[in-house]
C-alpha atoms as a PDB file:
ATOM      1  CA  UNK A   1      53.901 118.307 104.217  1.00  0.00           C
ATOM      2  CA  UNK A   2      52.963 120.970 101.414  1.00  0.00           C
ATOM      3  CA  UNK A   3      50.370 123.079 102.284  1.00  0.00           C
ATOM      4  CA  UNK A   4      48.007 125.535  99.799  1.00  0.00           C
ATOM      5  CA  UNK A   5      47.727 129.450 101.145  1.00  0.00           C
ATOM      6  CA  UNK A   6      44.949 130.907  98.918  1.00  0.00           C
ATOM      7  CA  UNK A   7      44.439 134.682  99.203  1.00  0.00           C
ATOM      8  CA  UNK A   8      41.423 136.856  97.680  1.00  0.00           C
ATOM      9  CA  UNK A   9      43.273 139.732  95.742  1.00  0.00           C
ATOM     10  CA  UNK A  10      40.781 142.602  97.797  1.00  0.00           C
ATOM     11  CA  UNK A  11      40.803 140.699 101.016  1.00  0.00           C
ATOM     12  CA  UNK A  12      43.424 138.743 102.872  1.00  0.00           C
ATOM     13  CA  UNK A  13      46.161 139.106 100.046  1.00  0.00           C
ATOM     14  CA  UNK A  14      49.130 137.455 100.960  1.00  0.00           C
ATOM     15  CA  UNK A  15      48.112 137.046 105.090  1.00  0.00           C
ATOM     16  CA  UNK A  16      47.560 133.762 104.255  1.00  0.00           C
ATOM     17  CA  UNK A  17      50.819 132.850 103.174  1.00  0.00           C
ATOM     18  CA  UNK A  18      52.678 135.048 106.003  1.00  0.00           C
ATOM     19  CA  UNK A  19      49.827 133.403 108.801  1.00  0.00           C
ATOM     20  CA  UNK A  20      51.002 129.616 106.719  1.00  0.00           C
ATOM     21  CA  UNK A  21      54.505 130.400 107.701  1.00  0.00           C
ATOM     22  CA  UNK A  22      54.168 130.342 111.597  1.00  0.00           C
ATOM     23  CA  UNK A  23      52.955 126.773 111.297  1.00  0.00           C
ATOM     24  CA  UNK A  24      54.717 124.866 108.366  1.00  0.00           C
ATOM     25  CA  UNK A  25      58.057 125.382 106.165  1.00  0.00           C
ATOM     26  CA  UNK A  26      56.563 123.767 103.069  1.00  0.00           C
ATOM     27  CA  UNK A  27      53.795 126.665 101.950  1.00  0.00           C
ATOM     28  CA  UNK A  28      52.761 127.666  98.499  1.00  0.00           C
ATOM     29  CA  UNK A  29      50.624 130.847  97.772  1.00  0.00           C
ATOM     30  CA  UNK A  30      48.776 132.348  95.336  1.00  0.00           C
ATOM     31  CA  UNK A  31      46.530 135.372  95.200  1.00  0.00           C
ATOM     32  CA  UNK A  32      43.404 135.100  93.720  1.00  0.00           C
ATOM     33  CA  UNK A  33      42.254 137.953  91.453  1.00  0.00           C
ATOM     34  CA  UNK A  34      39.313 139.856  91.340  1.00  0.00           C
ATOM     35  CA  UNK A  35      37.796 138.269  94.507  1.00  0.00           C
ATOM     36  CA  UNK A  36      37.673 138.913  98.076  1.00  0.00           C
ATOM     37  CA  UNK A  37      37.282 137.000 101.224  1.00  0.00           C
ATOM     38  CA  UNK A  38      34.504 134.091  99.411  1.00  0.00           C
ATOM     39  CA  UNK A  39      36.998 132.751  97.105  1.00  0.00           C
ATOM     40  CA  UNK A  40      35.305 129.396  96.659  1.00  0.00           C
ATOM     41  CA  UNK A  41      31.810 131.491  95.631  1.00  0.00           C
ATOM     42  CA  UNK A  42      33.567 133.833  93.993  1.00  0.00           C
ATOM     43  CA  UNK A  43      35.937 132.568  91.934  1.00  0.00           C
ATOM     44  CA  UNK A  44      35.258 128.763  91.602  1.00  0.00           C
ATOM     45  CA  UNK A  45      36.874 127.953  88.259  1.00  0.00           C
ATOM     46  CA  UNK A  46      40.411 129.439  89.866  1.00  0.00           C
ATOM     47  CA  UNK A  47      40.133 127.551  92.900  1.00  0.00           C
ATOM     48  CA  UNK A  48      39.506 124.109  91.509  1.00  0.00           C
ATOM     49  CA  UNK A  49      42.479 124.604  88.948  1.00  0.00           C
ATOM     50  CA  UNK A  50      44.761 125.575  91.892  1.00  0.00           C
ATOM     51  CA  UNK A  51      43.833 122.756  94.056  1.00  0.00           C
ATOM     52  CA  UNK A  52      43.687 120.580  90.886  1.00  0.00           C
ATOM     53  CA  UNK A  53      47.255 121.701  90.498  1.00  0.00           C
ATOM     54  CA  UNK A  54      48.584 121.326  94.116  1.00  0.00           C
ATOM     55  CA  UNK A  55      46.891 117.437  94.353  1.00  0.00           C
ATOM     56  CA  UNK A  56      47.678 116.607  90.789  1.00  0.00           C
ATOM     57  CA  UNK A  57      51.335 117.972  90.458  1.00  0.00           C
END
């Protein structure tokens, strides 16, 4: 099953991805720039086109 790893670009980075990879083979990351650990609050318009990507595509 796929599974999104979303990382803020000043917080967690690419930990989510590398955490992701303990659990599950099929992981796709991004990092999210200029935000930190709130990535929903902070960056709203990237998160809903990644997700909108990952459920769409």
């Amino acid at each position: 099953m796929p599974v999104p790893a979303l990382g803020g670009e000043h917080s967690f980075g690419t930990a989510a991805l590398e955490s992701m990879k303990l659990l599950v083979t099929n992981v796709t990351c991004g990092i999210v720039p200029l935000s930190g650990h709130w990535i929903a609050e902070e960056r709203p318009d990237f998160l809903i086109e990644e997700l909108a990507k990952f459920f769409i595509e």
